[in-house]
PDB file of N, CA and C in Angstrom:
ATOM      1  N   UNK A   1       0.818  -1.189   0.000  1.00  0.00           N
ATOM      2  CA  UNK A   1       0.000   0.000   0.000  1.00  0.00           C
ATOM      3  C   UNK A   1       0.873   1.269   0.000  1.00  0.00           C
ATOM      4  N   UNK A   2       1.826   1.161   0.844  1.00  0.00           N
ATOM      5  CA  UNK A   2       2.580   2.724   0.770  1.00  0.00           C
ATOM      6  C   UNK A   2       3.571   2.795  -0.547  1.00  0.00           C
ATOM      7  N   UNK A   3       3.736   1.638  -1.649  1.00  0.00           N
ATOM      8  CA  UNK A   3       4.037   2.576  -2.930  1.00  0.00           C
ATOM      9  C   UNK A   3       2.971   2.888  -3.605  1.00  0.00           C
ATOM     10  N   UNK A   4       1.874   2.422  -2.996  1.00  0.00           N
ATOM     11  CA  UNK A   4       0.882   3.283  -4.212  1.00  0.00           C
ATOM     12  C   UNK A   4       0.668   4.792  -3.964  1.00  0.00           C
ATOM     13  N   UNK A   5       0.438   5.111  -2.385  1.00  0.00           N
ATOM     14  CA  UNK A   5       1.008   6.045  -1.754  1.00  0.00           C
ATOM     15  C   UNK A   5       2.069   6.692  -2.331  1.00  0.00           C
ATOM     16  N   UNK A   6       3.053   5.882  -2.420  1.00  0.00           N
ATOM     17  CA  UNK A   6       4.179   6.920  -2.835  1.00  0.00           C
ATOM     18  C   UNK A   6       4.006   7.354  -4.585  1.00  0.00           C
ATOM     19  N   UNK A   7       3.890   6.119  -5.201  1.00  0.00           N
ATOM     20  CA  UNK A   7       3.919   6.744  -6.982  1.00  0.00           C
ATOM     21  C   UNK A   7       2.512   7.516  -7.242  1.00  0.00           C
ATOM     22  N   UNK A   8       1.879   7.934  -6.231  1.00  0.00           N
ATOM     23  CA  UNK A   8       0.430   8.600  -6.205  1.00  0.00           C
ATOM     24  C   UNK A   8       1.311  10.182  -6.520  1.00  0.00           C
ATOM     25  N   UNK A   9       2.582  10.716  -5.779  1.00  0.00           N
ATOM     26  CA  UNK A   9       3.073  11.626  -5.776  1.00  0.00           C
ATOM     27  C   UNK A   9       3.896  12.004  -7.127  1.00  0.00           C
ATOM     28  N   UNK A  10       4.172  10.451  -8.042  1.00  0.00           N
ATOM     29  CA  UNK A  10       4.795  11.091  -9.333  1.00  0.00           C
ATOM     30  C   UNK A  10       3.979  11.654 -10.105  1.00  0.00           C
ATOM     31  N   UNK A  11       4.914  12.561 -11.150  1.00  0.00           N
ATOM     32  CA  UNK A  11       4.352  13.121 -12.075  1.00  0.00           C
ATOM     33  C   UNK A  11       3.771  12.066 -13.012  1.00  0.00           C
ATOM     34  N   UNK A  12       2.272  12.445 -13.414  1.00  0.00           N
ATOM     35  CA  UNK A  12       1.500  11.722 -14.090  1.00  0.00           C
ATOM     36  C   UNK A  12       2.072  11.539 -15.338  1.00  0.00           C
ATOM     37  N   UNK A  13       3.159  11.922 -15.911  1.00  0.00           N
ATOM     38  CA  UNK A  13       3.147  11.615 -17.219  1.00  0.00           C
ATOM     39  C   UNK A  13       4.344  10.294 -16.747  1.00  0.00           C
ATOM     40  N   UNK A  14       4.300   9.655 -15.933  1.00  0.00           N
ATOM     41  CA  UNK A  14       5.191   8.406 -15.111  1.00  0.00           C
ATOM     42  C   UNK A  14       4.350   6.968 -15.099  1.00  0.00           C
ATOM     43  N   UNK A  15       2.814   7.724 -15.741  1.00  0.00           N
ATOM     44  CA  UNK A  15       1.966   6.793 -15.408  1.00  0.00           C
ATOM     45  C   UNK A  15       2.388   5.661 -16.091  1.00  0.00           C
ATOM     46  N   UNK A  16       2.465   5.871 -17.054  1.00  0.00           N
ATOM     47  CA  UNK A  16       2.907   4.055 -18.396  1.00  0.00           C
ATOM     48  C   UNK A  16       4.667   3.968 -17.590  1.00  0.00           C
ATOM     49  N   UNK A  17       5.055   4.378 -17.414  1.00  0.00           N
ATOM     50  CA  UNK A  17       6.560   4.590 -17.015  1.00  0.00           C
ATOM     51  C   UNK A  17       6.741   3.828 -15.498  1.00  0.00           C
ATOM     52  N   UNK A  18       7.625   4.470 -14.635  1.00  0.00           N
ATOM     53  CA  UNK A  18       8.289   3.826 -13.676  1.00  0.00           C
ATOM     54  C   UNK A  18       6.971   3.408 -12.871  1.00  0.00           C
ATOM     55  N   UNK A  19       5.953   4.185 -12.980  1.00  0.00           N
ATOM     56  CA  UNK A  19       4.984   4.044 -11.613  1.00  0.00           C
ATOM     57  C   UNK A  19       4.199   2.611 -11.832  1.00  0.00           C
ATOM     58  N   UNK A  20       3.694   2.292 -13.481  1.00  0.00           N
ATOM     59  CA  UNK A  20       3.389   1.377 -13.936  1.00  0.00           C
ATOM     60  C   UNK A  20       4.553  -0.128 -13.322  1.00  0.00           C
ATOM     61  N   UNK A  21       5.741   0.135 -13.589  1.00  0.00           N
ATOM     62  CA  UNK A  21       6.699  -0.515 -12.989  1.00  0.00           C
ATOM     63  C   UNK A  21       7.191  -0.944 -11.313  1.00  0.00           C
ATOM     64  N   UNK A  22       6.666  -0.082 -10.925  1.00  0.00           N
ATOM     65  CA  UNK A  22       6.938   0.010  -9.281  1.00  0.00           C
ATOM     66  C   UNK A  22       5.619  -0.829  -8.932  1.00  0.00           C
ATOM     67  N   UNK A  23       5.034  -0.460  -9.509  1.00  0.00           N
ATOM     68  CA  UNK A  23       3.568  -1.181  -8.605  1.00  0.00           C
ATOM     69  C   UNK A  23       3.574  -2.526  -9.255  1.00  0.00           C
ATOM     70  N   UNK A  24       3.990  -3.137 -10.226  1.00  0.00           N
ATOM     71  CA  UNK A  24       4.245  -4.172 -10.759  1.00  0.00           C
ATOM     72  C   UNK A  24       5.243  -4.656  -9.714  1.00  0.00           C
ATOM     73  N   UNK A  25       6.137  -4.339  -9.590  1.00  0.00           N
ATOM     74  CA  UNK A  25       7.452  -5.150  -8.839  1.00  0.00           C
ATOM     75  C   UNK A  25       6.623  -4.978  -7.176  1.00  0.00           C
ATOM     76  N   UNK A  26       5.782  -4.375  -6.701  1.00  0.00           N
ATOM     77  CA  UNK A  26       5.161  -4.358  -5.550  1.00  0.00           C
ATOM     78  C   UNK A  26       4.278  -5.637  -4.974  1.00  0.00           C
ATOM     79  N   UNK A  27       3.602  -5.678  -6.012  1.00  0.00           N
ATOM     80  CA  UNK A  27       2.782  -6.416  -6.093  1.00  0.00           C
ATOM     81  C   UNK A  27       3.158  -8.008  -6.798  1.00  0.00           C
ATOM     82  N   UNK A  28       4.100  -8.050  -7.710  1.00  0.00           N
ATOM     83  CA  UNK A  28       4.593  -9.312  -7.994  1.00  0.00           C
ATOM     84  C   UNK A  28       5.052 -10.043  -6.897  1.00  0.00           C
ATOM     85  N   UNK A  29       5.801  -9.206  -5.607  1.00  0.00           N
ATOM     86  CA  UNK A  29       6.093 -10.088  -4.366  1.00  0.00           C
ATOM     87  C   UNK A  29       5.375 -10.757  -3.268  1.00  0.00           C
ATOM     88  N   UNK A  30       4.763  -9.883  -2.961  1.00  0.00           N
ATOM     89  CA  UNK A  30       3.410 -10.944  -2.604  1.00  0.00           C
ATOM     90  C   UNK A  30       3.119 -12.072  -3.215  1.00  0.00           C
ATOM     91  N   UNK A  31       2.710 -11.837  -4.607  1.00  0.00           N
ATOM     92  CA  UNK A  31       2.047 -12.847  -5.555  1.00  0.00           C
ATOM     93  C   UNK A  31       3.074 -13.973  -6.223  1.00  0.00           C
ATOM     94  N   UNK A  32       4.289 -13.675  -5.686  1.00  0.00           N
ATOM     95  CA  UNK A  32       5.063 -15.258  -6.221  1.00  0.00           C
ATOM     96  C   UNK A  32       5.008 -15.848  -4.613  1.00  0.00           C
ATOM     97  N   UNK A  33       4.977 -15.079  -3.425  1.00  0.00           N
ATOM     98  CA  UNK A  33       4.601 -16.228  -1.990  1.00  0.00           C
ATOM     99  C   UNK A  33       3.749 -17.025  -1.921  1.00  0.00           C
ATOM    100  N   UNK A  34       2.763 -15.868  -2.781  1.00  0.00           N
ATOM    101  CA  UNK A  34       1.175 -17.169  -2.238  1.00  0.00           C
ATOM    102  C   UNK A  34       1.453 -18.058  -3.656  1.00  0.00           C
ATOM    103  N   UNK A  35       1.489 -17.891  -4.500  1.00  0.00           N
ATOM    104  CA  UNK A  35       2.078 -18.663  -5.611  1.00  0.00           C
ATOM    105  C   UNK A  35       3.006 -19.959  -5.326  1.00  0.00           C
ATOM    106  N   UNK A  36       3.682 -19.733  -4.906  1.00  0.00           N
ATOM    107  CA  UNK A  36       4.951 -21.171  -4.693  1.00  0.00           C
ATOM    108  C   UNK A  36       4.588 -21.257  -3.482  1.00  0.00           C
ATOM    109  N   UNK A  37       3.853 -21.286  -2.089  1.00  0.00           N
ATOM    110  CA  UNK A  37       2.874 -21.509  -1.570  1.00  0.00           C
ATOM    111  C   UNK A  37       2.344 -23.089  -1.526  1.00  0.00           C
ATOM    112  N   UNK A  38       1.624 -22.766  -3.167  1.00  0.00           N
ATOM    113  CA  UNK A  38       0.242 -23.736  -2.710  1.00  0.00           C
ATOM    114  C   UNK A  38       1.198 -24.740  -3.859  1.00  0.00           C
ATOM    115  N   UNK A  39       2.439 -24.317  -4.234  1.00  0.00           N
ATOM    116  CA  UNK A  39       3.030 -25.706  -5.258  1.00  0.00           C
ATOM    117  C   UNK A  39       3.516 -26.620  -4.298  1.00  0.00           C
ATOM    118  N   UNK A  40       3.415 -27.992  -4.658  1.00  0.00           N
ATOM    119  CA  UNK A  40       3.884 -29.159  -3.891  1.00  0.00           C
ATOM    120  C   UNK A  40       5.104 -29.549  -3.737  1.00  0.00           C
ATOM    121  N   UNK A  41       5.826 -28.798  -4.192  1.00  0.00           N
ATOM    122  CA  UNK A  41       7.804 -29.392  -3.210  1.00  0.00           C
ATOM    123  C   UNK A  41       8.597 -28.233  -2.786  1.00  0.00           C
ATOM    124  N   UNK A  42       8.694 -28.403  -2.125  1.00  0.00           N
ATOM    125  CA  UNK A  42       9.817 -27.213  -1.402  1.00  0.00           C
ATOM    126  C   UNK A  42      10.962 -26.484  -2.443  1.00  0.00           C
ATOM    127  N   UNK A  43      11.428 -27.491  -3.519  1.00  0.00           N
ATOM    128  CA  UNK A  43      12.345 -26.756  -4.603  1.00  0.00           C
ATOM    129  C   UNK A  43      11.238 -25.578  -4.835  1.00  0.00           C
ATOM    130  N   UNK A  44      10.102 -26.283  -5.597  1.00  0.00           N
ATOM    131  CA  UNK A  44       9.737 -24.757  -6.344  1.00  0.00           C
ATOM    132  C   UNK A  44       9.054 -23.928  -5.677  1.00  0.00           C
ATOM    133  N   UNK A  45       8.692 -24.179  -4.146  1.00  0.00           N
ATOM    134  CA  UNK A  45       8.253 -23.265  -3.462  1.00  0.00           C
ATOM    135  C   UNK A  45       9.596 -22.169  -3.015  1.00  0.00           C
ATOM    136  N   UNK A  46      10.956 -23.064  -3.107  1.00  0.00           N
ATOM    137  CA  UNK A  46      11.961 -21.708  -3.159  1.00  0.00           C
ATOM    138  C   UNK A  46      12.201 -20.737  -4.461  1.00  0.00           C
ATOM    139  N   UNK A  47      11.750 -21.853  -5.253  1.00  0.00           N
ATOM    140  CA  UNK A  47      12.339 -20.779  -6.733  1.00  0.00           C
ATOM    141  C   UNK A  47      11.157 -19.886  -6.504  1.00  0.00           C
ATOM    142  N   UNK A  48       9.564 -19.470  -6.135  1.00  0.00           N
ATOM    143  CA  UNK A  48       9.490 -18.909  -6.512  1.00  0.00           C
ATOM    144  C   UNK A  48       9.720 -17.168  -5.321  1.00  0.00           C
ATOM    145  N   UNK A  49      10.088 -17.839  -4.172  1.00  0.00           N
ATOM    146  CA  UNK A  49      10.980 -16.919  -3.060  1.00  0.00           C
ATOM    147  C   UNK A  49      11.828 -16.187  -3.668  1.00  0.00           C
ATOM    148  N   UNK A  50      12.751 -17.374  -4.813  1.00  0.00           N
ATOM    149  CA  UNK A  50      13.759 -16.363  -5.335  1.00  0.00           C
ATOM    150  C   UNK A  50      13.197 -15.175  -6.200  1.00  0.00           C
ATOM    151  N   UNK A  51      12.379 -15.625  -7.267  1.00  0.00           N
ATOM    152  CA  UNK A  51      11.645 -15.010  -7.881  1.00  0.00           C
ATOM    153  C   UNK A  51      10.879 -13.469  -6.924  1.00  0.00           C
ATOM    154  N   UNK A  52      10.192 -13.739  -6.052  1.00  0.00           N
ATOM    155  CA  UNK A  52       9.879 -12.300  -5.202  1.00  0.00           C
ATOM    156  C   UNK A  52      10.978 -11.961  -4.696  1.00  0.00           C
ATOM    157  N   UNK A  53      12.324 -11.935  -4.452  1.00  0.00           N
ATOM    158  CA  UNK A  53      13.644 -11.685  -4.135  1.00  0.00           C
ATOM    159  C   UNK A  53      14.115 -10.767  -4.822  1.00  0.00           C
ATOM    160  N   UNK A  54      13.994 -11.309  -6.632  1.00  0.00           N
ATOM    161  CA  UNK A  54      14.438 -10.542  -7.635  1.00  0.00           C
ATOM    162  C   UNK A  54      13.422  -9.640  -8.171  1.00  0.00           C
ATOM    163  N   UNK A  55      12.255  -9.236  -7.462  1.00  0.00           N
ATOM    164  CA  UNK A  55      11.088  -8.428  -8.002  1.00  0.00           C
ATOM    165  C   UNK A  55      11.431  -7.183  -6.742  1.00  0.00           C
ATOM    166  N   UNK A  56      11.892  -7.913  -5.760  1.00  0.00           N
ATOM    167  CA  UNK A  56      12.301  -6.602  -4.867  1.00  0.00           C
ATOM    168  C   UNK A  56      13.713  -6.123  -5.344  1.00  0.00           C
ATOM    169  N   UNK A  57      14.376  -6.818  -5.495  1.00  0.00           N
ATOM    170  CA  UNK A  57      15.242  -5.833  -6.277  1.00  0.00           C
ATOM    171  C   UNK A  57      15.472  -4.964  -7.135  1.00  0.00           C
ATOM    172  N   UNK A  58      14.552  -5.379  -7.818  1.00  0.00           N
ATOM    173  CA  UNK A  58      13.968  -4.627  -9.035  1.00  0.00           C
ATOM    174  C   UNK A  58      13.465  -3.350  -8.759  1.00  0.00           C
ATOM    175  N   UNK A  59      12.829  -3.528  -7.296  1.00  0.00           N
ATOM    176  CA  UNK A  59      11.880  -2.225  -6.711  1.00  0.00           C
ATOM    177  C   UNK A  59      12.668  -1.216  -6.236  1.00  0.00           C
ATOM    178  N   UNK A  60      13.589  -1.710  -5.690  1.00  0.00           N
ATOM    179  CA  UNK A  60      14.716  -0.919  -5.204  1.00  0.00           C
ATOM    180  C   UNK A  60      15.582  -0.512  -5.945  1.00  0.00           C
ATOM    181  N   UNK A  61      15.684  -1.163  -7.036  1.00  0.00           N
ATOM    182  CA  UNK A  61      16.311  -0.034  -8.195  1.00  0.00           C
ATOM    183  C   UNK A  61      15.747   1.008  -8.543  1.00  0.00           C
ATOM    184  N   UNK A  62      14.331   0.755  -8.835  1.00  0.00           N
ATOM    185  CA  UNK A  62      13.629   1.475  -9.516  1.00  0.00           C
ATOM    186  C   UNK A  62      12.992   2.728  -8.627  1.00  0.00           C
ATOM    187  N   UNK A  63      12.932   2.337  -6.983  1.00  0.00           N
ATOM    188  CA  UNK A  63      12.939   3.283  -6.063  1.00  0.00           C
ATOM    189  C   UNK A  63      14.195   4.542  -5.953  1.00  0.00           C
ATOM    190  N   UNK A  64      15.180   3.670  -6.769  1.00  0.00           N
ATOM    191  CA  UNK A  64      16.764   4.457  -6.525  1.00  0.00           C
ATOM    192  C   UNK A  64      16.403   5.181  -7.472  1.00  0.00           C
ATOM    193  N   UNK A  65      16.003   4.731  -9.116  1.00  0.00           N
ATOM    194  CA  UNK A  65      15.988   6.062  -9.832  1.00  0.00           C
ATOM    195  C   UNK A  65      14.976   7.439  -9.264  1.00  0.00           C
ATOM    196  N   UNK A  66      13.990   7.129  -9.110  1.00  0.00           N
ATOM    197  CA  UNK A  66      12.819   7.849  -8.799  1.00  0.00           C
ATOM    198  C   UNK A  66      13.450   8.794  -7.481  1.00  0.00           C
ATOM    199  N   UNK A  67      14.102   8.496  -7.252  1.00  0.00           N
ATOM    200  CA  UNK A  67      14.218   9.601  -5.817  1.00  0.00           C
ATOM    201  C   UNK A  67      15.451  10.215  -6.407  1.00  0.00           C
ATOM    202  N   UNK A  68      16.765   9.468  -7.545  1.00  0.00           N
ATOM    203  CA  UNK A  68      17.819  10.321  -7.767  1.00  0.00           C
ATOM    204  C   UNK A  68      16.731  11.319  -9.569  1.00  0.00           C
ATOM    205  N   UNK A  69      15.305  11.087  -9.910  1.00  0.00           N
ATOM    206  CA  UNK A  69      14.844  12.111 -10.712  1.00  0.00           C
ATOM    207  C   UNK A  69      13.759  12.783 -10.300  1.00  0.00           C
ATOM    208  N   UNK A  70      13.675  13.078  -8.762  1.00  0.00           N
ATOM    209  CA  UNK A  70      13.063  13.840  -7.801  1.00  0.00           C
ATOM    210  C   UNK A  70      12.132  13.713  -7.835  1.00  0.00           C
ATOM    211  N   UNK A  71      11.288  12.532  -8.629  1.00  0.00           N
ATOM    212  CA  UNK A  71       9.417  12.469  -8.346  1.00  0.00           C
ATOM    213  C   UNK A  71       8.614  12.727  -7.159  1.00  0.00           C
ATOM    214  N   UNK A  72       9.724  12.912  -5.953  1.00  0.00           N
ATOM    215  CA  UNK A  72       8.886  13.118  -4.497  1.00  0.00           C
ATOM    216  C   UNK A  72      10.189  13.554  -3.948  1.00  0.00           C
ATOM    217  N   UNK A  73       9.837  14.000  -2.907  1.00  0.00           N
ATOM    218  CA  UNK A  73      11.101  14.554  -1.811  1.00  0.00           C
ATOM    219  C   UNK A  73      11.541  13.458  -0.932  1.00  0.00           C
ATOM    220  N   UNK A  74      12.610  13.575  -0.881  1.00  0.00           N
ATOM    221  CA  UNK A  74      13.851  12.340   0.040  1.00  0.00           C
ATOM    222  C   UNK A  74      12.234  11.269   0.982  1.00  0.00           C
ATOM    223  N   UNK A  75      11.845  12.157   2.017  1.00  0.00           N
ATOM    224  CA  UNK A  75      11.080  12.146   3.079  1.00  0.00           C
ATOM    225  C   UNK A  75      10.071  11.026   2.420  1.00  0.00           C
ATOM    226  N   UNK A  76       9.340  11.630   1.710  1.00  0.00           N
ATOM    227  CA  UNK A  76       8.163  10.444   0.824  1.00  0.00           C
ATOM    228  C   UNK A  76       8.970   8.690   0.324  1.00  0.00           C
ATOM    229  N   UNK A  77      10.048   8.675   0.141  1.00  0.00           N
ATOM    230  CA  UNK A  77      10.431   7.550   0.102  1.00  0.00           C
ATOM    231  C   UNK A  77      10.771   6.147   1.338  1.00  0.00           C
ATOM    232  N   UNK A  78      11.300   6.737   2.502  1.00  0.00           N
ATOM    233  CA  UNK A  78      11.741   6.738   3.666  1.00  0.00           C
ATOM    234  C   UNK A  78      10.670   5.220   3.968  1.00  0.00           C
ATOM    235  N   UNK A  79       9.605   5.318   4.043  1.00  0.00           N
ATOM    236  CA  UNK A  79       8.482   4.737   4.556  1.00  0.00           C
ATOM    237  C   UNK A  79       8.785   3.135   3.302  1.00  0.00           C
ATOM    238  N   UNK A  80       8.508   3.222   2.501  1.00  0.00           N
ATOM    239  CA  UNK A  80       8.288   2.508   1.120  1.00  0.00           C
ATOM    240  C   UNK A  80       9.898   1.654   1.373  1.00  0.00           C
ATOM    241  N   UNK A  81      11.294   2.198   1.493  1.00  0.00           N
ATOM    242  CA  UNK A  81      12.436   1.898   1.759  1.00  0.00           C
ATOM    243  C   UNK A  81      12.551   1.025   2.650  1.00  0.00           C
ATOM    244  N   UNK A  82      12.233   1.162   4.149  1.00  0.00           N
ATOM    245  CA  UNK A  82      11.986   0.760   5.117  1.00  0.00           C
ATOM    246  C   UNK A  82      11.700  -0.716   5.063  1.00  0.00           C
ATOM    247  N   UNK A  83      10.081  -0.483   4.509  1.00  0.00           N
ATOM    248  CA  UNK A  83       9.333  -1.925   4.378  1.00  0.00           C
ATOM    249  C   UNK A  83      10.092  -2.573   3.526  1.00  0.00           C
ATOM    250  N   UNK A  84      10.127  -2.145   2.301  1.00  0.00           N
ATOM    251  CA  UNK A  84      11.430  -2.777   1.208  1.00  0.00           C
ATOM    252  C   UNK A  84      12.297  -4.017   1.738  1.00  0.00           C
ATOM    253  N   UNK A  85      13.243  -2.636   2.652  1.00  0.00           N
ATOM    254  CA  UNK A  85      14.224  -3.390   3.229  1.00  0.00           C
ATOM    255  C   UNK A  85      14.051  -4.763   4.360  1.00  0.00           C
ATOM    256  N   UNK A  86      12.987  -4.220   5.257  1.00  0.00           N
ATOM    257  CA  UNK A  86      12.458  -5.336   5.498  1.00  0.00           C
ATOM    258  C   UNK A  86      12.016  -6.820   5.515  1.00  0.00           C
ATOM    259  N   UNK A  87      10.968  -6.592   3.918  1.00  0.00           N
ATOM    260  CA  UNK A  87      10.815  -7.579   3.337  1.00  0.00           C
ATOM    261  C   UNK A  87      11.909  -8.488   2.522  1.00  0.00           C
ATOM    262  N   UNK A  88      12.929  -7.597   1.918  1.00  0.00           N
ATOM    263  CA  UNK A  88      14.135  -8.612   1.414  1.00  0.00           C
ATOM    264  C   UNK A  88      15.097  -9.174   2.488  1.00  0.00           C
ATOM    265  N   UNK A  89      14.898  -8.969   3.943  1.00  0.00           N
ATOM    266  CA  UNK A  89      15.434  -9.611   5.216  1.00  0.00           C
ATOM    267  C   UNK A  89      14.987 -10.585   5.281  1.00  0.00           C
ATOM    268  N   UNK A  90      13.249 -10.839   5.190  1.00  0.00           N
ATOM    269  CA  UNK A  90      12.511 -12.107   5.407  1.00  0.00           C
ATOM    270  C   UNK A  90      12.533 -12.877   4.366  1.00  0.00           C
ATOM    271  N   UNK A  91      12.764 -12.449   2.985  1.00  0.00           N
ATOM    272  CA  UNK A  91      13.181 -13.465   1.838  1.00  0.00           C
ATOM    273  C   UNK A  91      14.348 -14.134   1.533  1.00  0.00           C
ATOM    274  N   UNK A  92      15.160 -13.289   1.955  1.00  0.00           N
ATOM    275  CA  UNK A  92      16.638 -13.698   2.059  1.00  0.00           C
ATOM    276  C   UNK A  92      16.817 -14.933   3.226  1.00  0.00           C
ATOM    277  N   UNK A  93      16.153 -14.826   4.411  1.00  0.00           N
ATOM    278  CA  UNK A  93      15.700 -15.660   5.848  1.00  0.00           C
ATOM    279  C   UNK A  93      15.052 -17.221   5.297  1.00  0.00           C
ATOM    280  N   UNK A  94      14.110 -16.599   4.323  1.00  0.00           N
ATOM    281  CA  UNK A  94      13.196 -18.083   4.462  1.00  0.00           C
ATOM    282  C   UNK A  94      13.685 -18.931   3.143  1.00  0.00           C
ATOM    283  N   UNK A  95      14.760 -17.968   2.048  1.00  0.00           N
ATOM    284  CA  UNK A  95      15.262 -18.708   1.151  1.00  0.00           C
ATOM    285  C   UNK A  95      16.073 -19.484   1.646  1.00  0.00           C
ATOM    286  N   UNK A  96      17.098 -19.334   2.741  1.00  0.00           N
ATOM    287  CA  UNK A  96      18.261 -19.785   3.252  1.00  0.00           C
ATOM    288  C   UNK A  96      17.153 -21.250   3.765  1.00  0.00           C
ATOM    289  N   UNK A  97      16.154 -20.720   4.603  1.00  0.00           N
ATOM    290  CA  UNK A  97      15.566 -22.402   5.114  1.00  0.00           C
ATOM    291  C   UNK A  97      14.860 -22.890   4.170  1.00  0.00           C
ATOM    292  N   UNK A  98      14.816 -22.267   2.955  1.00  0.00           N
ATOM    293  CA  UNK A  98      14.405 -23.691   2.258  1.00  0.00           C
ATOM    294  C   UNK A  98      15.096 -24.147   1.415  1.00  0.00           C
ATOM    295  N   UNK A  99      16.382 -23.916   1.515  1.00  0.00           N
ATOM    296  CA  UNK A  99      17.433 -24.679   0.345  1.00  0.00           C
ATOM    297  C   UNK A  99      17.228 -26.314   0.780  1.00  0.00           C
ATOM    298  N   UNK A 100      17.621 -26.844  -0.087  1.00  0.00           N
ATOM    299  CA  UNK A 100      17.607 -28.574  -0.206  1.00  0.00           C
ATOM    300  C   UNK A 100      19.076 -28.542  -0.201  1.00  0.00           C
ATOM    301  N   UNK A 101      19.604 -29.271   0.405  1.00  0.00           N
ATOM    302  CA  UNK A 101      20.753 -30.190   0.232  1.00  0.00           C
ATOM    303  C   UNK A 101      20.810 -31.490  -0.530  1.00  0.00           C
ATOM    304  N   UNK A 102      21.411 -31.427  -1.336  1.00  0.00           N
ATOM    305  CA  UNK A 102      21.683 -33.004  -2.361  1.00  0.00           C
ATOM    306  C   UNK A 102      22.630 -33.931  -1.356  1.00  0.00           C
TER     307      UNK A 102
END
């Protein structure tokens, strides 16, 4: 919810552009958990961890441009960063416990 919040503050002509993109990579992370979730083996319930791993990264790039082409002030990002960072703590956490050993 708080990047919609936040790309609510870009300039509208961002709409097909990064904001279209941010809320994509927002929302793709959630949706590969419950996704690899309800699949039946632990491999591909990690691939698709990795998969929301690399959608937050993505976000955080794309959070990096947007604040170094001033769509909002430092302050408006702060919140969105935070959780970010957060959430790639707990993916990084639950990828590590679900690796398989051969």
């Amino acid at each position: 919810m708080e990047i919609y919040k936040l790309t609510d503050l870009f300039p509208k002509s961002e709409i097909y552009g990064l904001i279209s993109q941010i809320r994509r990579c927002a929302v793709s992370i959630p949706s590969n958990i419950a996704e690899g979730f309800t699949r039946k083996h632990r491999k591909e319930y990690a691939q698709f961890i990795s998969i929301a791993f690399s959608s937050g990264a993505e976000l955080e790039t794309q959070l990096l441009l947007s604040k170094e082409l001033k769509f909002a002030v430092e302050k408006d990002f702060i919140k969105s960063e935070q959780l970010l960072n957060e959430v790639m703590k707990m993916l990084n956490s639950f990828s590590s416990k679900l690796k398989i050993n051969y």
